[in-house]
Structure formats: structure tokens, C-alpha cells
C-alpha atoms as a PDB file:
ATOM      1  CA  UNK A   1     -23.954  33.625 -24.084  1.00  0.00           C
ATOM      2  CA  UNK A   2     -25.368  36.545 -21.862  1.00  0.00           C
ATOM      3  CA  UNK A   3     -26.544  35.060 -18.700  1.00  0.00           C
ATOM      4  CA  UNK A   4     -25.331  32.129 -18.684  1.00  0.00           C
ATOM      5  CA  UNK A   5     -22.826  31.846 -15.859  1.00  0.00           C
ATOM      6  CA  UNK A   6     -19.601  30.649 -17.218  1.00  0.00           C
ATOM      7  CA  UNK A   7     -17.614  27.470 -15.543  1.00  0.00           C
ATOM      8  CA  UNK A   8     -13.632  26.819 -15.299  1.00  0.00           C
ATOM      9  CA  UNK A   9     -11.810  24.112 -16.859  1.00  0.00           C
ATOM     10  CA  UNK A  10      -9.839  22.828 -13.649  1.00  0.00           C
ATOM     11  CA  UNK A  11      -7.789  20.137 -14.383  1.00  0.00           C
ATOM     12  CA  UNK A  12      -4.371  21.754 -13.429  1.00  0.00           C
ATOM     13  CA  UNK A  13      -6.044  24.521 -10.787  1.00  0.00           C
ATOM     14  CA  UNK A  14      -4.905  23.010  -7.557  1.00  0.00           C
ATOM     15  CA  UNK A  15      -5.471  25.618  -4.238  1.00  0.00           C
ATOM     16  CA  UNK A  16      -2.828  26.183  -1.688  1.00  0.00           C
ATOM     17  CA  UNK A  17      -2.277  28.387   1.479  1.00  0.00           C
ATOM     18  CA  UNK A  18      -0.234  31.290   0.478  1.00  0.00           C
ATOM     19  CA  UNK A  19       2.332  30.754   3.113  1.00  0.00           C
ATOM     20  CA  UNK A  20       2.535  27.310   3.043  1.00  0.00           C
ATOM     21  CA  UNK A  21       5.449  26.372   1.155  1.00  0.00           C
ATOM     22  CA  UNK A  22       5.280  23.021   1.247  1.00  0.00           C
ATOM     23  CA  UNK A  23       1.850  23.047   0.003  1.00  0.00           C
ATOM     24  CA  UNK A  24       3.096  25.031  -3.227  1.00  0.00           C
ATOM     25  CA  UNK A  25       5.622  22.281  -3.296  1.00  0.00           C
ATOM     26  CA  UNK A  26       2.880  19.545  -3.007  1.00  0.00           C
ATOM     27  CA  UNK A  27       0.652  21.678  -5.756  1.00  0.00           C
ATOM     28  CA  UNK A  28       3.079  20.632  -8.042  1.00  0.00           C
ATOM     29  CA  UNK A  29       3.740  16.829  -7.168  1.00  0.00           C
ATOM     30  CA  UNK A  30       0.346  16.598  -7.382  1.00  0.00           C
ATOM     31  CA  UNK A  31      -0.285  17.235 -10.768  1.00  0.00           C
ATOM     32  CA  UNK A  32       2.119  14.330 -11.693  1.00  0.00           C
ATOM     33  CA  UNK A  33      -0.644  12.199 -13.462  1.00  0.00           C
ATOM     34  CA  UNK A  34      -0.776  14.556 -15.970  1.00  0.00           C
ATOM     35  CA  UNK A  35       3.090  14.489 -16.508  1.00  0.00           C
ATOM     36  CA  UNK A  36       2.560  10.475 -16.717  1.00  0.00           C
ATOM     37  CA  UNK A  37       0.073  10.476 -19.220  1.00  0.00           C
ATOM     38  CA  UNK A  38       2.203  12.866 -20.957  1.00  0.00           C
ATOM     39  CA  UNK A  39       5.083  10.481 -20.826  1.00  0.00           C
ATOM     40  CA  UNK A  40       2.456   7.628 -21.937  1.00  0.00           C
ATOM     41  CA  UNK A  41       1.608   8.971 -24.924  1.00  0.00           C
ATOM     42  CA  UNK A  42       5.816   9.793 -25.766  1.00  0.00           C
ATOM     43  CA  UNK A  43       6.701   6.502 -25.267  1.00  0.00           C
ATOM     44  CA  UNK A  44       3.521   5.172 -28.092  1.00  0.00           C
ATOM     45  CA  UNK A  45       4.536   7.926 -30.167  1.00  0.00           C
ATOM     46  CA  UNK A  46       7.786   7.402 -30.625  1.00  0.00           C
ATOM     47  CA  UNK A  47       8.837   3.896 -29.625  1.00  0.00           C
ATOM     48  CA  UNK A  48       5.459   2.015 -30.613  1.00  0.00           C
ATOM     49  CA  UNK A  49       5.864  -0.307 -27.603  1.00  0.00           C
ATOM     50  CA  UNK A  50       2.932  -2.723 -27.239  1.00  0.00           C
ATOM     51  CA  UNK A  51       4.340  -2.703 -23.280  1.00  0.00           C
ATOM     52  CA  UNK A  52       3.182   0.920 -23.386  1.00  0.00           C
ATOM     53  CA  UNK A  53      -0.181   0.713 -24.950  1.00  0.00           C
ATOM     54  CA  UNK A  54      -0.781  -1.808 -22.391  1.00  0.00           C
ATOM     55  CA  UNK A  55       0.071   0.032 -19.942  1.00  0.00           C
ATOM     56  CA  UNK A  56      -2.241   3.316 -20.874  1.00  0.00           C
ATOM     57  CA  UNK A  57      -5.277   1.013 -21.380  1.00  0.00           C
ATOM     58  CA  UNK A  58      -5.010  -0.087 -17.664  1.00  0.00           C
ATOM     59  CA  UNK A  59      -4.784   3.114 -16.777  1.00  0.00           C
ATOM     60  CA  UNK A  60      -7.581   4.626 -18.557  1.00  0.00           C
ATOM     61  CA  UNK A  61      -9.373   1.747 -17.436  1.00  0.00           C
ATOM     62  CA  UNK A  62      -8.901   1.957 -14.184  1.00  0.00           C
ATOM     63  CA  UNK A  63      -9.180   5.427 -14.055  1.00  0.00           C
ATOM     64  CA  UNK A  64     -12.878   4.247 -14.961  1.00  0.00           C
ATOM     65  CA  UNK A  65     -13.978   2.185 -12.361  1.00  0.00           C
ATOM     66  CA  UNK A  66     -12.475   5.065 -10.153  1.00  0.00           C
ATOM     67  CA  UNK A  67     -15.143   7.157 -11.668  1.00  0.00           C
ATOM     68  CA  UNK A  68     -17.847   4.399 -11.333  1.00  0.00           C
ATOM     69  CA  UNK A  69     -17.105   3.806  -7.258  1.00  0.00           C
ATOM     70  CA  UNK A  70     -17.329   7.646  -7.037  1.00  0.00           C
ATOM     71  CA  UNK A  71     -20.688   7.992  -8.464  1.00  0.00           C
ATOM     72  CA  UNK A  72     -21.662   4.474  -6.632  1.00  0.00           C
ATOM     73  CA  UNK A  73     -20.422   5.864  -3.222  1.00  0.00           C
ATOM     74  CA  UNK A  74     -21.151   9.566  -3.846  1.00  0.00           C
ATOM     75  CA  UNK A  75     -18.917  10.388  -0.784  1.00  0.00           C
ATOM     76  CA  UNK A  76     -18.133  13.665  -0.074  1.00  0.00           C
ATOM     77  CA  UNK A  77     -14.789  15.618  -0.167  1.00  0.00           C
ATOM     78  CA  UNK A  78     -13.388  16.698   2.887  1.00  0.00           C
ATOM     79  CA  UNK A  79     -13.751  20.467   1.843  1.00  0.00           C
ATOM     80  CA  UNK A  80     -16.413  20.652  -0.538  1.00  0.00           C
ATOM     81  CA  UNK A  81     -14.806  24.329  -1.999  1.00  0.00           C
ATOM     82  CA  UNK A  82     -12.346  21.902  -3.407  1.00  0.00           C
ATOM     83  CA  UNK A  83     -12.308  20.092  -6.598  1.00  0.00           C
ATOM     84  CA  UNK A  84     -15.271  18.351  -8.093  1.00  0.00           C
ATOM     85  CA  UNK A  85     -17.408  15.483  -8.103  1.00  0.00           C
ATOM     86  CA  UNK A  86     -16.884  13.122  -4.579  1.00  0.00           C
ATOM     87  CA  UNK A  87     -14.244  12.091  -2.823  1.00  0.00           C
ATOM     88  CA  UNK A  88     -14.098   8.534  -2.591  1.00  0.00           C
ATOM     89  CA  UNK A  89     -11.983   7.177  -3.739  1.00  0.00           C
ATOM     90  CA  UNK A  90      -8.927   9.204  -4.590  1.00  0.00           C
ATOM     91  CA  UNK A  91      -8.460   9.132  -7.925  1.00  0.00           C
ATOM     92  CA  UNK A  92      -4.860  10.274  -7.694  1.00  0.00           C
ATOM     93  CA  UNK A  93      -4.560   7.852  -5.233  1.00  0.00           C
ATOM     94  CA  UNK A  94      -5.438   5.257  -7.558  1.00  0.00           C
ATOM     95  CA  UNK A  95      -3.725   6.341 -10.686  1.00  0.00           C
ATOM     96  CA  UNK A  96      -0.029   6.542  -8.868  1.00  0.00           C
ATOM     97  CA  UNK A  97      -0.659   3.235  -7.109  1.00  0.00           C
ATOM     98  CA  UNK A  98      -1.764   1.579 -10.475  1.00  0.00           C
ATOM     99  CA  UNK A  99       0.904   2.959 -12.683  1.00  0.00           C
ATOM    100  CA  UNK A 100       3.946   2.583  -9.411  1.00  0.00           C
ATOM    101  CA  UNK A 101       2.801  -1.451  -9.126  1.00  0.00           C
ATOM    102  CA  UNK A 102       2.856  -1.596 -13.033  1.00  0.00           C
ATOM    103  CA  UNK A 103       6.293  -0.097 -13.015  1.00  0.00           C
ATOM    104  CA  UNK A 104       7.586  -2.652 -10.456  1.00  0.00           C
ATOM    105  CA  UNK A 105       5.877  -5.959 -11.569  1.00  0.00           C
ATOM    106  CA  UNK A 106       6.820  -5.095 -15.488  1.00  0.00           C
ATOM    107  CA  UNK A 107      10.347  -4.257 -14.754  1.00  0.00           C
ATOM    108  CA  UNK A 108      11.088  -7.129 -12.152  1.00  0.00           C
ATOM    109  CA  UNK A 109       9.363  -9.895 -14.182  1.00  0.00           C
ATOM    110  CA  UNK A 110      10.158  -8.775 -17.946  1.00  0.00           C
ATOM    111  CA  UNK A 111      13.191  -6.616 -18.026  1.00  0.00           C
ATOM    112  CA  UNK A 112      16.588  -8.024 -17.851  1.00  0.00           C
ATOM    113  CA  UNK A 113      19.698  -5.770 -17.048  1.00  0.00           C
ATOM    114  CA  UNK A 114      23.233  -6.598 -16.325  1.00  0.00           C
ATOM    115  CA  UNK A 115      22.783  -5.235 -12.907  1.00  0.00           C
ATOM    116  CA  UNK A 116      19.362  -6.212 -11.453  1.00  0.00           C
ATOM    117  CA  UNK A 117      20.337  -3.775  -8.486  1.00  0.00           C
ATOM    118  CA  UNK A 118      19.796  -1.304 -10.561  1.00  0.00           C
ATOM    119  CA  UNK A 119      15.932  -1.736 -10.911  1.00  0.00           C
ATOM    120  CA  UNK A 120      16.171  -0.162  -7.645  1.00  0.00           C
ATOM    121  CA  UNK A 121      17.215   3.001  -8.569  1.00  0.00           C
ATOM    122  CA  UNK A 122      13.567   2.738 -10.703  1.00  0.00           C
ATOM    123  CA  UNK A 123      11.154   1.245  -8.448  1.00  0.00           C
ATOM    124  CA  UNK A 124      12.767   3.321  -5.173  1.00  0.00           C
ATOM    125  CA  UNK A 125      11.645   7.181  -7.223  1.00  0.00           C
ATOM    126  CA  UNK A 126       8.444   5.981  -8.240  1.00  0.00           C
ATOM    127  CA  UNK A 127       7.550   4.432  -4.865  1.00  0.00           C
ATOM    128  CA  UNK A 128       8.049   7.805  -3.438  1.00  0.00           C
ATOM    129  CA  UNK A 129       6.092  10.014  -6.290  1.00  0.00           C
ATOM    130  CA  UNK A 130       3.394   7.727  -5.655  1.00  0.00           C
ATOM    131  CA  UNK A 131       3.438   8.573  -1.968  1.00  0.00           C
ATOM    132  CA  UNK A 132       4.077  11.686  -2.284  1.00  0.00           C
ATOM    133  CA  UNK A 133       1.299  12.698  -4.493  1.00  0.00           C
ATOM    134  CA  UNK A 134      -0.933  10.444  -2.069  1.00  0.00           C
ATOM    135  CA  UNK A 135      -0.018  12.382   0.628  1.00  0.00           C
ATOM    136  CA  UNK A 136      -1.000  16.048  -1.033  1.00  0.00           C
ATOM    137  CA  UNK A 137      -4.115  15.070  -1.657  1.00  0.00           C
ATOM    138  CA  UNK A 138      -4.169  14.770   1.666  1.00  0.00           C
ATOM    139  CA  UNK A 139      -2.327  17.499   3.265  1.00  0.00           C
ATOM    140  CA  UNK A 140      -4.270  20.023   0.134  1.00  0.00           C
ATOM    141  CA  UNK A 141      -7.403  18.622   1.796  1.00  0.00           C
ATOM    142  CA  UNK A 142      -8.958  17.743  -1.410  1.00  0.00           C
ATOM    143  CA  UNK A 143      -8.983  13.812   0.141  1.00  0.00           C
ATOM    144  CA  UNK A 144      -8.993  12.500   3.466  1.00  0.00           C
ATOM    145  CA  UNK A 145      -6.794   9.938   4.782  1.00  0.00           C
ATOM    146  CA  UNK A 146      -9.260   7.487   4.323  1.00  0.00           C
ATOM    147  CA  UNK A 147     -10.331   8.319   0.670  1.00  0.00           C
ATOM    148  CA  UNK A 148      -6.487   8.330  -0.169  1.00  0.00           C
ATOM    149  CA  UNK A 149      -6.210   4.207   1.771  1.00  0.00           C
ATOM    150  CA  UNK A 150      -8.711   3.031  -0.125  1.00  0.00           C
ATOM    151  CA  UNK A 151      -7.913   4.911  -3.702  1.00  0.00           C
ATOM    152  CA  UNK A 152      -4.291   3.523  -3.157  1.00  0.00           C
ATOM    153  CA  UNK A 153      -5.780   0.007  -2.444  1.00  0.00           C
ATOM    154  CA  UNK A 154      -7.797  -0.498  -5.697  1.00  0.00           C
ATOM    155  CA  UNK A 155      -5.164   0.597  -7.766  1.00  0.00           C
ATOM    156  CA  UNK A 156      -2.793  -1.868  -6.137  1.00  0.00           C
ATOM    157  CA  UNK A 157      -5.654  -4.711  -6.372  1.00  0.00           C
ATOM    158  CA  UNK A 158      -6.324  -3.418  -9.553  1.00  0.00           C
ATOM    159  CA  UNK A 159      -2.909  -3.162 -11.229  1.00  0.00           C
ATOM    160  CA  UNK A 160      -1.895  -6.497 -10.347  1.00  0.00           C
ATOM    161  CA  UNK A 161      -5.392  -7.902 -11.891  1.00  0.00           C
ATOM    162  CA  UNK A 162      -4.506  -5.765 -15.132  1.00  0.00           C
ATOM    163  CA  UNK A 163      -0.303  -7.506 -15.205  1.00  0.00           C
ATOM    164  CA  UNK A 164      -1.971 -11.027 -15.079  1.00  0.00           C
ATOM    165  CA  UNK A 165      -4.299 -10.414 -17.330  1.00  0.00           C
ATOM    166  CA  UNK A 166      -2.025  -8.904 -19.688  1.00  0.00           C
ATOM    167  CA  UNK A 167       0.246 -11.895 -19.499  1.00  0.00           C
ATOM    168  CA  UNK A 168      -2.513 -14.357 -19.516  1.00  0.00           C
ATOM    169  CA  UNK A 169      -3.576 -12.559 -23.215  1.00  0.00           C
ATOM    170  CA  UNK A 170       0.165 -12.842 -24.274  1.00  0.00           C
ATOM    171  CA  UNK A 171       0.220 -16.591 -23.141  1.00  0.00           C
ATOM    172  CA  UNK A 172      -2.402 -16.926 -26.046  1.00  0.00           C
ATOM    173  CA  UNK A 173      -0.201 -15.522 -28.458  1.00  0.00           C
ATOM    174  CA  UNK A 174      -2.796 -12.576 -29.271  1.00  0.00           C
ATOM    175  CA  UNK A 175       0.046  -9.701 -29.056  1.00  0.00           C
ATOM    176  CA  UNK A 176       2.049 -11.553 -31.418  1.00  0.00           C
ATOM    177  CA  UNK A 177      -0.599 -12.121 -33.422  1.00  0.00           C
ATOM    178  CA  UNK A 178      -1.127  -7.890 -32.965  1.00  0.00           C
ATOM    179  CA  UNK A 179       2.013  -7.441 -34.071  1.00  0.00           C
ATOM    180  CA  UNK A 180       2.018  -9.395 -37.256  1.00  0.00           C
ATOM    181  CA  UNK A 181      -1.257  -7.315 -38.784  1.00  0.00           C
ATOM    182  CA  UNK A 182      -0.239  -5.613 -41.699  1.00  0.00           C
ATOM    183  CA  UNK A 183      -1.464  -2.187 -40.123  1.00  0.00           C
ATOM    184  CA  UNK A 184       0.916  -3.019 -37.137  1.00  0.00           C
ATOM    185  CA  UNK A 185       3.700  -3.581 -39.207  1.00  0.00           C
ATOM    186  CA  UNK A 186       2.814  -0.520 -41.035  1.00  0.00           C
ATOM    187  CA  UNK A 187       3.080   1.706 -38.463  1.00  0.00           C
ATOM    188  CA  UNK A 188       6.183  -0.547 -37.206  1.00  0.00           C
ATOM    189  CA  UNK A 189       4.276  -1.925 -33.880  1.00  0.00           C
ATOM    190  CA  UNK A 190       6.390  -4.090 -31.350  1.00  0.00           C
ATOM    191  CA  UNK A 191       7.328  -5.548 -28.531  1.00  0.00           C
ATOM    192  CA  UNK A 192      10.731  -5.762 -27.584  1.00  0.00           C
ATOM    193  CA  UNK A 193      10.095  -8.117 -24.615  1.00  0.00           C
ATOM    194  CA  UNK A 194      11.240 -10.579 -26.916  1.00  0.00           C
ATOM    195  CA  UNK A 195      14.532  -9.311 -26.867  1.00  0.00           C
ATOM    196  CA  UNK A 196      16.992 -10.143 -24.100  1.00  0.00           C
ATOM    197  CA  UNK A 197      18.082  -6.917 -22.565  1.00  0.00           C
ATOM    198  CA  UNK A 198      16.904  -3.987 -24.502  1.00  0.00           C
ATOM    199  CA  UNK A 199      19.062  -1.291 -23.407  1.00  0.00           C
ATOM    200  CA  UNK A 200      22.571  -3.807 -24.323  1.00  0.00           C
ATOM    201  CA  UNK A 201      20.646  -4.739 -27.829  1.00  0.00           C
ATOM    202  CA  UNK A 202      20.052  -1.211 -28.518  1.00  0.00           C
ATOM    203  CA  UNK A 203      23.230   0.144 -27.061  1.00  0.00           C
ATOM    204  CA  UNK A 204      24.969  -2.532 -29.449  1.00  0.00           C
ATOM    205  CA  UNK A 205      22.861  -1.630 -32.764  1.00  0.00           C
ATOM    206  CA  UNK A 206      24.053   2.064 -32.140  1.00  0.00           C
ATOM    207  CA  UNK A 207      27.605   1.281 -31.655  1.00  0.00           C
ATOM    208  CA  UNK A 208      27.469  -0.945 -34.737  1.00  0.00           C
ATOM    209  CA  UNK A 209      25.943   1.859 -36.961  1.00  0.00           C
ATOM    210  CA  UNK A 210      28.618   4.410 -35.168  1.00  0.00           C
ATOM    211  CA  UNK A 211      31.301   1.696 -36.672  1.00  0.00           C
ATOM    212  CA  UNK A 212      29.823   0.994 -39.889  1.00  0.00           C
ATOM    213  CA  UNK A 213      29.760   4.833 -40.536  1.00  0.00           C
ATOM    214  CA  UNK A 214      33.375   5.371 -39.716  1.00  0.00           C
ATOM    215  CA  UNK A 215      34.627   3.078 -42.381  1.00  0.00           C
END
């Protein structure tokens, strides 16, 4: 190991002005991939939702051709002190305009609730993560506004190619046909957009438990 200059594993070391509180602020938002990947891998864990799975493959994969463009372009970053690798486009960009259409187009199209108003109270927070960490990348100067448009572009593009897909590969009956392997139903796979409204259906099984217990 002696002489061999050592490198830094930065993939939470975001740079900020001392004084700029809003920037320390913005340090923060803009590490919210990671928190969403974090909340990916929660939801497979513990719910087994095929919804979910589906979900973290788009994102991987389009976290992918992010990584392609980049070494296609090989644009620059703004300030080339900051971050790795080029600039364009932003791959934050990307991932919170991927995974904030996903949210939207899965929840309007496939989740029913007593109140459809209050979708809004999901799609209106995520909307505004998804800006916000689009606009640290820009006001961090690791992106310029232009690397951040056209980031935020493909993953819009791309996320509504990755929700028809998906449904065109359910039209063919191959997730039910996922679900019914034995490993699936081993490790209890599923997909609970067959059911109605989820939240009422589970909300029901728990208060029926809750009664059965009390006798």
C-alpha cells in the first residue's frame, strides 16, 4: 500500500459554502436518492410487492442509460472540483424525475382510495422533492441548468416508457404467472393490485383479527 495514493468513497460527500445555509439545507435534500433506494429495498423486504420490484428495476435501469449518455456525451461539470465523472446529464435529475412520474402514473391509474383527493397530498410532496433536489444540483454547482433540463427530461420520457411497458408485460399475464412459481409463493411474492383498495382491505383484515382476538 505505500505509495499508492489513496481515493475517497464519495457517494454521500456533497460540498457547501460554509455560510450558506441554504446550501447546507440543499446538501441534505440532495442526497434523497439514497433515502429512496433505501425505502425501495423496505418496501421488497418487507411487503414483497411485485409493484415495488418493478419499480427498482426501472430505476436501476434507468439509472443506466444515465451512465451510458454520460460516457457518450462526456460533458463536463460546471466545476470540475466537484463530483466525478461528467455532467450531462444529471443523474439526480433523472432519478427524482423517474421515480416522481412513477409515483404519479402508479397511484392515479392503479390505486383506488375512498378519497381520490387525497392522492394529492402524495403526488404534491414528491413533485416538490423532485424539484427541489433538481434545483441543488444546481445551486451546489455540481450541474448546470442545462444538465439538470435535460436529466429531468429523460427520466420523465423514460419513466413513462418503463409504466407502459410494465403494463403491457402484465397485459400478458407474465406477473401472474411470477407470482404463481413455487419460489414466489415461497417467499410469499404478490401483487395486491388485484385487490380493490388496499389500505380499506388491510385496514379491515386488522380490525377483523383485533375482533377475533377479543372473543
Amino acid at each position: 500500500m505505500t505509495g499508492i495514493p489513496l481515493t475517497s468513497l464519495s457517494l454521500t460527500h456533497v460540498q457547501f459554502h460554509p455560510n450558506d445555509l441554504l446550501g447546507e439545507a440543499l446538501a441534505y435534500i440532495t442526497l434523497a436518492p439514497l433515502a429512496i433506494l433505501v425505502f425501495y429495498a423496505s418496501i421488497i423486504v418487507s411487503r414483497r410487492e411485485v409493484a415495488a420490484i418493478l419499480f427498482l428495476v426501472g430505476q436501476l435501469s434507468s439509472e443506466g442509460l444515465n451512465a451510458t449518455l454520460k460516457e457518450y456525451l462526456q460533458v463536463s461539470r460546471p466545476n470540475a472540483h466537484l463530483g466525478t465523472g461528467y455532467g450531462m446529464p444529471s443523474s439526480h435529475s433523472q432519478f427524482m424525475a423517474f421515480f416522481a412520474v412513477q409515483v404519479i402514473l402508479y397511484t392515479h391509474y392503479n390505486i383506488r382510495l375512498d378519497h381520490p383527493l387525497v392522492k394529492w397530498l402524495l403526488y404534491l410532496p414528491t413533485v416538490i422533492l423532485a424539484l427541489l433536489v433538481m434545483y441543488s444540483r444546481i445551486h451546489l454547482g455540481y450541474h448546470s441548468i442545462e444538465q439538470v433540463l435535460v436529466g429531468s427530461s429523460i427520466g420523465i420520457a423514460y419513466s413513462v416508457f418503463w409504466f407502459g411497458l410494465t403494463e403491457y408485460v402484465r397485459s400478458l399475464g407474465l406477473i401472474d404467472w411470477l407470482i404463481s412459481l413455487p419460489i414466489s409463493q415461497a417467499i410469499y411474492l404478490r401483487d395486491a393490485r388485484a385487490i380493490d383498495n388496499v389500505a380499506k382491505w388491510e385496514y379491515e383484515m386488522w380490525k377483523a383479527k383485533v375482533h377475533q382476538k377479543q372473543k
